[in-house]
Protein backbone atom coordinates (compact mmCIF):
# COMPACT_ATOMS: atom_id res chain seq x y z
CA UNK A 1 118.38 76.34 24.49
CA UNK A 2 118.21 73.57 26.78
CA UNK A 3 121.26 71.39 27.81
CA UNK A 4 121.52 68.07 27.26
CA UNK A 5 123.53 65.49 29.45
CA UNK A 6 124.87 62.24 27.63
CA UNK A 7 126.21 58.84 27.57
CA UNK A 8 127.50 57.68 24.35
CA UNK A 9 130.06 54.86 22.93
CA UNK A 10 132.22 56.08 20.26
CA UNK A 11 133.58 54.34 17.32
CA UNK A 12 135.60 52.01 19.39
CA UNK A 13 133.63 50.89 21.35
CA UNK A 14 134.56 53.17 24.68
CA UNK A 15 131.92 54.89 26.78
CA UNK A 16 131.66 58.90 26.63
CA UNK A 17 130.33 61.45 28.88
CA UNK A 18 129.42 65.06 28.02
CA UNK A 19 126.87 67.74 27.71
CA UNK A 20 126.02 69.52 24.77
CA UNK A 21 123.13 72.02 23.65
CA UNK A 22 120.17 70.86 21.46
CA UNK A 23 116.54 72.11 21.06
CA UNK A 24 115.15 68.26 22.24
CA UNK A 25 116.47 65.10 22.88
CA UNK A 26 115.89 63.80 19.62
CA UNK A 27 118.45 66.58 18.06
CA UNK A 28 120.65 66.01 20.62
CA UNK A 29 120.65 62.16 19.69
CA UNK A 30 121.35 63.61 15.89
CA UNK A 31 124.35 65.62 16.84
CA UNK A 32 126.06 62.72 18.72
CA UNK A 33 125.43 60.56 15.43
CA UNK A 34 126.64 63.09 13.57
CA UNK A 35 130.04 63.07 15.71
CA UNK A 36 129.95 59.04 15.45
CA UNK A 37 128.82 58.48 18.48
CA UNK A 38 126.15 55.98 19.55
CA UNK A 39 124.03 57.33 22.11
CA UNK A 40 122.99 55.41 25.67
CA UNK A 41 121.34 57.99 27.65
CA UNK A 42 120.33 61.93 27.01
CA UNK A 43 118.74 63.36 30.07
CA UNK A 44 117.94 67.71 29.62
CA UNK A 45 120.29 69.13 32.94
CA UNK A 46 117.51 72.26 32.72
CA UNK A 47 115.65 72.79 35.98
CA UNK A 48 112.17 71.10 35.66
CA UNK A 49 109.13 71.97 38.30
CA UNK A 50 106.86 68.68 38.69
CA UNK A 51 103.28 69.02 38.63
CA UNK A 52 102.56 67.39 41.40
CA UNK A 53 105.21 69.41 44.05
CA UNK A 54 106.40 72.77 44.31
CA UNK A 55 110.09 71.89 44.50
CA UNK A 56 112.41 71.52 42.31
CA UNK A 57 114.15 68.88 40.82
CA UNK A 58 117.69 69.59 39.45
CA UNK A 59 120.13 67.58 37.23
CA UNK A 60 123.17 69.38 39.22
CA UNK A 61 122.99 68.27 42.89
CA UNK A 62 126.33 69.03 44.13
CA UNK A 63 128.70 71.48 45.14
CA UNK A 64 131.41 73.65 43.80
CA UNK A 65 135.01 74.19 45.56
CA UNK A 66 135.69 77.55 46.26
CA UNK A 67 138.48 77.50 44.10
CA UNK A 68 136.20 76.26 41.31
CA UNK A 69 133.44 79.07 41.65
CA UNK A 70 136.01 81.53 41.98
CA UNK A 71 137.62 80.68 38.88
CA UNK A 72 134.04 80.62 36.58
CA UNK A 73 133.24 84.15 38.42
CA UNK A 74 136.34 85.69 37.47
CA UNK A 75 135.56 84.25 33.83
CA UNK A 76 132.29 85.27 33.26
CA UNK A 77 133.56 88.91 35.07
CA UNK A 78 136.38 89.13 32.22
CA UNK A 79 134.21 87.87 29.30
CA UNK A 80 131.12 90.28 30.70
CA UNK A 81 133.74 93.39 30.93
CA UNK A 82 134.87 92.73 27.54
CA UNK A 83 131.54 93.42 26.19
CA UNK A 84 130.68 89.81 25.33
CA UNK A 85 126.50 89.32 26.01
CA UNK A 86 126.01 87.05 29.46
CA UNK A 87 124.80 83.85 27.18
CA UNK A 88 128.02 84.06 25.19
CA UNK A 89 130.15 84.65 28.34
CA UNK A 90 128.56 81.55 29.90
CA UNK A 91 129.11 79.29 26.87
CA UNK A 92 132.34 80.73 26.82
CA UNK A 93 133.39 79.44 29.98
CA UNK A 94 131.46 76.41 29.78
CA UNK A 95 133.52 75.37 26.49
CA UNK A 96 136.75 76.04 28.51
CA UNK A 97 136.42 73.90 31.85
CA UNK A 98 137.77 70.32 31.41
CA UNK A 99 135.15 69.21 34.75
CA UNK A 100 131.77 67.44 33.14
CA UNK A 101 129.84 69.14 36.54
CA UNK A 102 130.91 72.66 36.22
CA UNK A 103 129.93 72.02 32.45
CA UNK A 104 126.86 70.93 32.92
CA UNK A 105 126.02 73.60 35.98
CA UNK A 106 127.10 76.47 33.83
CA UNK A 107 124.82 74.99 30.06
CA UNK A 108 121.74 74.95 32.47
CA UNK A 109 121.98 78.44 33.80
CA UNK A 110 122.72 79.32 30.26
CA UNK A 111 119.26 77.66 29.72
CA UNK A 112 117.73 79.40 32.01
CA UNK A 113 118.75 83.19 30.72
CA UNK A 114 117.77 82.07 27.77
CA UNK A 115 114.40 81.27 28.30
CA UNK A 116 113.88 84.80 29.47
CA UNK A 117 115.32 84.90 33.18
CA UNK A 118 117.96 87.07 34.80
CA UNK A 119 121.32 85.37 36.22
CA UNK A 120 120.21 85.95 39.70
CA UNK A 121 117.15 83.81 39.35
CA UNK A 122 119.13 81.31 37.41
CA UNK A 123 121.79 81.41 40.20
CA UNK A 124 118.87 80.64 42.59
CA UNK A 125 118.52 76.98 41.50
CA UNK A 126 121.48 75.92 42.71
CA UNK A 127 121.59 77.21 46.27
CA UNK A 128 124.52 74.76 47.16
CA UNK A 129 126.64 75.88 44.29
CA UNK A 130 125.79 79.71 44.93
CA UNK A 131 125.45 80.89 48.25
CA UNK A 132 123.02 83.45 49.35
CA UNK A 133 125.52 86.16 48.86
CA UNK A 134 126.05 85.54 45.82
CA UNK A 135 122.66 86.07 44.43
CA UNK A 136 121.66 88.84 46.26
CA UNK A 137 125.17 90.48 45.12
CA UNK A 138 124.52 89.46 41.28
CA UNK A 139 120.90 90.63 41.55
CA UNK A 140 122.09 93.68 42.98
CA UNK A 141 124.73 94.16 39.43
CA UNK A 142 122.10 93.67 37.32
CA UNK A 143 119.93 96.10 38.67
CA UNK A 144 122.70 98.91 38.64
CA UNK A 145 123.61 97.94 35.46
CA UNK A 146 127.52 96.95 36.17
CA UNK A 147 127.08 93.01 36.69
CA UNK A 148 130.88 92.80 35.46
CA UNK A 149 132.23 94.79 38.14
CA UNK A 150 130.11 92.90 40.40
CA UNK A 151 131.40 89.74 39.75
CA UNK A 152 134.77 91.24 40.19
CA UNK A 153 133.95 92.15 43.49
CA UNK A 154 132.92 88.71 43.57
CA UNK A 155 135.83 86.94 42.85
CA UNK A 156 138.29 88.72 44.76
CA UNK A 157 135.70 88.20 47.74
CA UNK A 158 136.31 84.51 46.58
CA UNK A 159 139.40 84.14 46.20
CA UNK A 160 140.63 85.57 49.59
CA UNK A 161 138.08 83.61 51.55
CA UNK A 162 140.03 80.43 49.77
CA UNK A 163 143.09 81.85 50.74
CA UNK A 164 142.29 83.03 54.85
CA UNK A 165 140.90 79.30 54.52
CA UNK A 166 143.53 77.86 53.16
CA UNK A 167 145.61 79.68 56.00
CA UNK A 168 143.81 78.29 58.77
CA UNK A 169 143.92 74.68 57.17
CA UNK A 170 147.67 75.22 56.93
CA UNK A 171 148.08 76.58 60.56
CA UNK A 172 146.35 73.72 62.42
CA UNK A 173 148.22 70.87 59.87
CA UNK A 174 151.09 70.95 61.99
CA UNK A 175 150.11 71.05 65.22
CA UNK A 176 147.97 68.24 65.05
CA UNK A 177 150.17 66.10 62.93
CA UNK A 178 152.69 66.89 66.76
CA UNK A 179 149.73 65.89 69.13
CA UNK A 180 148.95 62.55 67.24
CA UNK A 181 152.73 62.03 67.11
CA UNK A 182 153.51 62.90 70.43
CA UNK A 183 150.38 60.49 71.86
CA UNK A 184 151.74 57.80 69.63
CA UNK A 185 155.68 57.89 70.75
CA UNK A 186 154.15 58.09 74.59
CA UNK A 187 151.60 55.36 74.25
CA UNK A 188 154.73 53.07 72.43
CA UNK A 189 157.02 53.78 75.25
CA UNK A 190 154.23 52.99 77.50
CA UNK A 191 152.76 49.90 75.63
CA UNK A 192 156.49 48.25 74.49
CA UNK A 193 159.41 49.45 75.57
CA UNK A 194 158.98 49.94 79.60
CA UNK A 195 158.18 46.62 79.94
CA UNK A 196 160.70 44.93 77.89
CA UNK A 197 163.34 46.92 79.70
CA UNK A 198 161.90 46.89 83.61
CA UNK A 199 160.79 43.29 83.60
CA UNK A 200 164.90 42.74 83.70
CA UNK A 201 165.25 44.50 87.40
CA UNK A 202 161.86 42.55 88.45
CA UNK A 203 163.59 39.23 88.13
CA UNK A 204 166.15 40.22 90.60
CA UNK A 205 163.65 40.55 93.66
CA UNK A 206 165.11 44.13 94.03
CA UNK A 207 163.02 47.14 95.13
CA UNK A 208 162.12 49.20 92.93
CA UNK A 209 162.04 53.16 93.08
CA UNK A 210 158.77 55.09 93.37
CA UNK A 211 158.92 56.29 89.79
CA UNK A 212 160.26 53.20 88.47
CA UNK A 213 156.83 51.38 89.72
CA UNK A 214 154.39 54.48 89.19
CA UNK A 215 155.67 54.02 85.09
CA UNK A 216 155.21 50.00 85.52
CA UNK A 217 151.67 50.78 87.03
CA UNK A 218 150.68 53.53 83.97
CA UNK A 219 152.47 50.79 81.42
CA UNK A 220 150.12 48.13 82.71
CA UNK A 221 147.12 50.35 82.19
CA UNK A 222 147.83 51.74 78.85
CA UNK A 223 148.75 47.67 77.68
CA UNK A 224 145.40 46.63 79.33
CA UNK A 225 143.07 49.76 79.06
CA UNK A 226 144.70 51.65 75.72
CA UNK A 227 142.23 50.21 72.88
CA UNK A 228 139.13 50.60 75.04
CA UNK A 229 140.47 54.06 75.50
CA UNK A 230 141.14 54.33 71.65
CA UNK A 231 137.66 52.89 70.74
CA UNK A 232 135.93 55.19 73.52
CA UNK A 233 137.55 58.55 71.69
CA UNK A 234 136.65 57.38 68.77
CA UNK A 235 132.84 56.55 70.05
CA UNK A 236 133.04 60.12 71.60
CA UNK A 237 133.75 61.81 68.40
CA UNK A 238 130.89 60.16 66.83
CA UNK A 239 128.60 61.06 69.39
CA UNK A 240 130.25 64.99 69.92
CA UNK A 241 130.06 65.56 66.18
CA UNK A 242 126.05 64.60 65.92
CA UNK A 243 125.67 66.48 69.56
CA UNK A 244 126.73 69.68 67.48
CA UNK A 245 124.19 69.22 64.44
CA UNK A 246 121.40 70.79 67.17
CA UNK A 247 121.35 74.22 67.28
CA UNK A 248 121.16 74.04 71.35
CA UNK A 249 124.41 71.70 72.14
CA UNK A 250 126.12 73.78 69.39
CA UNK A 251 125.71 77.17 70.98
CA UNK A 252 126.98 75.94 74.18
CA UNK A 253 129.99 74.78 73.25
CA UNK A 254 130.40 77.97 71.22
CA UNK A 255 129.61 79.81 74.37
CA UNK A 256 132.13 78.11 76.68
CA UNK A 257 134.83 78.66 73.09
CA UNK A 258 134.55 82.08 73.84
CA UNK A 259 135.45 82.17 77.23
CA UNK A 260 139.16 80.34 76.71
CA UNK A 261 141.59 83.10 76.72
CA UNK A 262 143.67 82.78 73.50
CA UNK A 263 141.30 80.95 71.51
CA UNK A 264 138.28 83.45 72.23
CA UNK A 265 140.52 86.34 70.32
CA UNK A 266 141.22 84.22 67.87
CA UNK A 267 137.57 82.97 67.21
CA UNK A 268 136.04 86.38 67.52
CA UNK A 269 138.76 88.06 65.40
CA UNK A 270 138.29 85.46 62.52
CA UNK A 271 134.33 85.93 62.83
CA UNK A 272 134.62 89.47 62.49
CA UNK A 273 136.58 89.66 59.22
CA UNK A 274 134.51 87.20 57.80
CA UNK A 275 131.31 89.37 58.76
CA UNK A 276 133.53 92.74 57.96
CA UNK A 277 134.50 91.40 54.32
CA UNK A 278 131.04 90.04 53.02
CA UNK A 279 128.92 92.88 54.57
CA UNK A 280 131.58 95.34 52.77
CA UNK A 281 131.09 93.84 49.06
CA UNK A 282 127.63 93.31 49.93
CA UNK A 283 127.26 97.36 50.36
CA UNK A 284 129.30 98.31 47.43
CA UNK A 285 127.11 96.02 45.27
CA UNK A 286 124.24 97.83 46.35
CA UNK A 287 122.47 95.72 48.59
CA UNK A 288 120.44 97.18 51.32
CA UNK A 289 121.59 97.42 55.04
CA UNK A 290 119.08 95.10 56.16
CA UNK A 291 119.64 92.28 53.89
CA UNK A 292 123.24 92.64 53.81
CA UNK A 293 123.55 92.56 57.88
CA UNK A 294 120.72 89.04 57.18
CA UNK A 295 122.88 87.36 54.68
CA UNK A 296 126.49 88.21 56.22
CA UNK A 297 125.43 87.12 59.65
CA UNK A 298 125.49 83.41 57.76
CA UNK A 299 129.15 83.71 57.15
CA UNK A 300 129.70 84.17 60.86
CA UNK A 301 129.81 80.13 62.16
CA UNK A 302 129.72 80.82 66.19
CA UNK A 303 126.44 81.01 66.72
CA UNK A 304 126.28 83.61 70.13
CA UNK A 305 127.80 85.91 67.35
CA UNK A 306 125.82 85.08 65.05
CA UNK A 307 122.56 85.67 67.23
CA UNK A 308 123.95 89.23 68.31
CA UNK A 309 124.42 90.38 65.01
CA UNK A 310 120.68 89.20 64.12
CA UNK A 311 120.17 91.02 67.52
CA UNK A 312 121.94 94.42 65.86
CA UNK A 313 120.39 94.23 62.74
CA UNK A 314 116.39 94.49 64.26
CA UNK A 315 118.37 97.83 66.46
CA UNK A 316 119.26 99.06 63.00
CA UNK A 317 116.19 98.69 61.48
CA UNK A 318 114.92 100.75 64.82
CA UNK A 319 116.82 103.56 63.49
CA UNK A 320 120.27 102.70 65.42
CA UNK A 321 123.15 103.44 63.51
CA UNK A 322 125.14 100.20 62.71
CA UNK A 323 128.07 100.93 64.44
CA UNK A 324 126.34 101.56 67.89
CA UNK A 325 124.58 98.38 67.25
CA UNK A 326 127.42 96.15 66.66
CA UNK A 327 129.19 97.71 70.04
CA UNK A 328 126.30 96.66 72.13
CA UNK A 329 126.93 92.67 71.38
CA UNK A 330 130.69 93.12 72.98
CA UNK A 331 131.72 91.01 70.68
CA UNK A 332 133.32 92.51 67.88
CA UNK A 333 136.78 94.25 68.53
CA UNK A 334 137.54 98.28 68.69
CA UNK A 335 139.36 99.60 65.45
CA UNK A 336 136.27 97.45 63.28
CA UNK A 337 133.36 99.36 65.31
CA UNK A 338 135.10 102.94 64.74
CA UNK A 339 136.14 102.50 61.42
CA UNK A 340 132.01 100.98 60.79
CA UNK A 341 131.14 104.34 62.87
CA UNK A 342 133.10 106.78 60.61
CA UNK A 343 131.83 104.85 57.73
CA UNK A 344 128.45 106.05 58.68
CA UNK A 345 129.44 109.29 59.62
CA UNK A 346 131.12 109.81 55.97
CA UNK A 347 128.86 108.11 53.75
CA UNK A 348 131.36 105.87 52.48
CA UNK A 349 130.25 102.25 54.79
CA UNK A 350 131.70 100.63 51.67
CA UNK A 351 135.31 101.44 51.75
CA UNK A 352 135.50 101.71 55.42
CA UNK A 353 133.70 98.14 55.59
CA UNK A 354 136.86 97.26 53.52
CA UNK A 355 139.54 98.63 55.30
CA UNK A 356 138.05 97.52 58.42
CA UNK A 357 137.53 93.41 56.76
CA UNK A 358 141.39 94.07 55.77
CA UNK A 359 142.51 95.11 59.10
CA UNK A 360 140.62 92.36 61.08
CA UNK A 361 142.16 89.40 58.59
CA UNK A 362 146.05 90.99 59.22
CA UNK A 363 145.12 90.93 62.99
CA UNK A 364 143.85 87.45 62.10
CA UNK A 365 146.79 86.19 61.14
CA UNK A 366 149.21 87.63 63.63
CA UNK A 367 147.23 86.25 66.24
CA UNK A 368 147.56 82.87 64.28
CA UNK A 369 151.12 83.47 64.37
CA UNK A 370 151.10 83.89 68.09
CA UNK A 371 149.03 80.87 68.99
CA UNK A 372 151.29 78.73 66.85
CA UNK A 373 154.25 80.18 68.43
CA UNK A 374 152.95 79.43 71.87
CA UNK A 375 150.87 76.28 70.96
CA UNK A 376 154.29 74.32 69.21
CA UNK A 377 156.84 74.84 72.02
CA UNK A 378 154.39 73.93 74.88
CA UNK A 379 153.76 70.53 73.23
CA UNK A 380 157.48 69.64 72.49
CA UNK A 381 157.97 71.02 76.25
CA UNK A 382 155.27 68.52 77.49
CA UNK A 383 156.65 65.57 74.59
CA UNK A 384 160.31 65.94 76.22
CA UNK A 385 158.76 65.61 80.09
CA UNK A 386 156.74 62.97 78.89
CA UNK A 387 160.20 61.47 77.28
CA UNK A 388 162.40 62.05 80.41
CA UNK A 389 159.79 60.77 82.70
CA UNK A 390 159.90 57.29 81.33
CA UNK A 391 164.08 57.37 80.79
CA UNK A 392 164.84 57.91 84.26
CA UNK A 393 161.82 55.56 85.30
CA UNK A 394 164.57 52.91 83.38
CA UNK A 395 167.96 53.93 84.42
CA UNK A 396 166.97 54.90 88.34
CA UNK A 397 167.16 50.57 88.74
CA UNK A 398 170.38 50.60 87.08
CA UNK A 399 171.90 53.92 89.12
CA UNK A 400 170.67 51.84 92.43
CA UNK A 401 172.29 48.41 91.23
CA UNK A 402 175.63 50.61 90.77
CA UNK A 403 175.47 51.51 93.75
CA UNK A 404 174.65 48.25 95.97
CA UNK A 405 177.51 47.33 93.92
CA UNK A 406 179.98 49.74 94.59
């Protein structure tokens, strides 16, 4: 049953958006009478192919949160386990969301396993909602016949990307929140206060020292220089972040990333459990080798590692084993190859995929841990030089003038 989109005024006089379920439009316009509504607009949120064009256009442009599409999974995975059909389990959980978009998103893939389809084709329309591995792990569930424990597998996959996200996010707040601070209290002293105080011992016709005129000389830049500067980083920014939307620019500066000591561990080691965890619920869904090493290679966002791991997978389809293929690239880190190796070796890639994405994500954030612990104190180090600098840059006039005194 199609899904209907609407805008209505109610008895009031107040406007009212929603989506409900009719056969047509005109039915749909009967309901919301029926409810006392008077309805503006009802548009059908079902996918539609124009006869004109071979693409698609779709009611549902946007995108979901992680948070969001974790939470529906896990629904539809507890109303499918239950024993509650898929059509029921998606009204279900359409009824229960309080967010007009995830309503409408989840009545039109209803629709469309209604009219016949499977979920993974239904999941297909929406490629910015459900990512690739997504639908090639729900079309793998329904094949096998255990789409509930599927989207299990799913969620949890879900939910702890939101979390190592979240993580990061959380790790980098503070550091940068220092650097902007720190700039700021430098560029005041600089800009305000050096002047106000120096300008005294100027007056006097005395000499001043060395360091005492070096600040005066970075002062007068900052005062007469410090918004071009400003505008120019800004301007830079601008430019940098376009620079990286071609594939070329973008792999360079991934390349030279990976060369910096500290941060190369760090980038490789996040990579890696990113590309451990969705190749490992990839495999225990069922999907092949070959698409799972395709679609998990997406996850991985510096492109040299991405490129050797599209490199591996065309050795594995050779006949290399996966592990052996993976080592080749030098990129991914010791304890994930062997435990991929004995995965092979056993039969059980799976579970060794998963101990292996576990592994990598603690190592993750212990090397987190240590870049923060090293990152913080060399900025307050470099903050209180910064500091002292310009303090005795003021009081070396005054020590001199005690002197001449004395």
């Amino acid at each position: 049953m199609p899904a209907f989109e609407y805008l209505a005024l109610d008895s009031s006089g107040r406007e009212k958006k929603g989506v409900l379920e009719a056969d047509t439009a005109r039915l749909a316009r009967s309901q919301l009478r029926a409810q006392n509504l008077t309805p503006l607009e009802v548009s059908e949120t079902t996918v539609r192919q124009s006869p004109t064009s071979t693409s698609k256009s779709r009611a549902f442009r946007g995108s979901l949160s992680t948070a969001d599409l974790s939470l529906i999974t896990r629904q539809i995975a507890t109303l499918t386990g239950s024993g509650t059909p898929l059509e029921e389990a998606l009204l279900a959980v359409s009824k229960q969301t309080e967010k007009q978009k995830i309503k409408s998103l989840i009545l039109s893939v209803r629709a469309k396993v209604l009219e016949g389809h499977s979920l993974a084709a239904a999941l297909k329309d929406y490629p910015r909602v459900f990512p690739e591995i997504y639908q090639a792990t729900v079309a793998a569930g329904e094949q096998s016949g255990h789409l509930d424990a599927v989207l299990e597998r799913l969620a949890d996959y879900l939910e702890n990307r939101q979390a190592t996200q979240a993580t990061v996010k959380k790790a980098l707040i503070y550091p940068s929140m220092l650097v902007v601070a720190s700039v700021g209290i430098v560029f005041f002293l600089l800009g305000y206060v050096v002047p106000q105080v120096v300008q005294v011992f100027e007056s006097m016709n005395q000499e001043l020292p060395v360091l005492t005129r070096a600040m005066l000389a970075a002062s007068a830049f900052v005062r007469e220089w410090g918004l071009i500067i400003v505008i120019a980083l800004g301007v830079g920014l601008v430019v940098f972040k376009r620079a990286m939307r071609g594939e070329g620019f973008m792999t360079y500066v991934h390349t030279l990333l990976l060369r910096l000591p500290i941060l190369s561990r760090l980038i490789r080691g996040f990579n890696a459990s990113q590309f451990a965890r969705t190749l490992s619920i990839l495999a225990a869904s069922g999907v092949p080798v070959l698409e799972a090493l395709g679609i998990s290679s997406q996850v991985i966002s510096n492109r040299p590692m991405r490129s050797a791991v599209d490199k591996a997978a065309g050795q594995v389809r050779e006949g290399s084993t996966l592990g052996g293929a993976l080592e080749k690239t030098g990129y991914f880190p010791p304890m994930l190859l062997h435990l991929i190796a004995s995965g092979e070796a056993s039969g059980q890639l799976d579970s060794m995929l998963e101990k292996a994405a576990t592994h990598q994500e603690r190592e993750v954030d212990s090397l987190i841990s240590i870049f923060l612990g090293l990152f913080e104190p060399v900025i307050i180090l470099i903050m209180g030089a910064a500091v002292l600098t310009i303090v005795l840059a003021i009081l070396l006039p005054i020590f001199e003038m005690n002197q001449l005194v004395g």
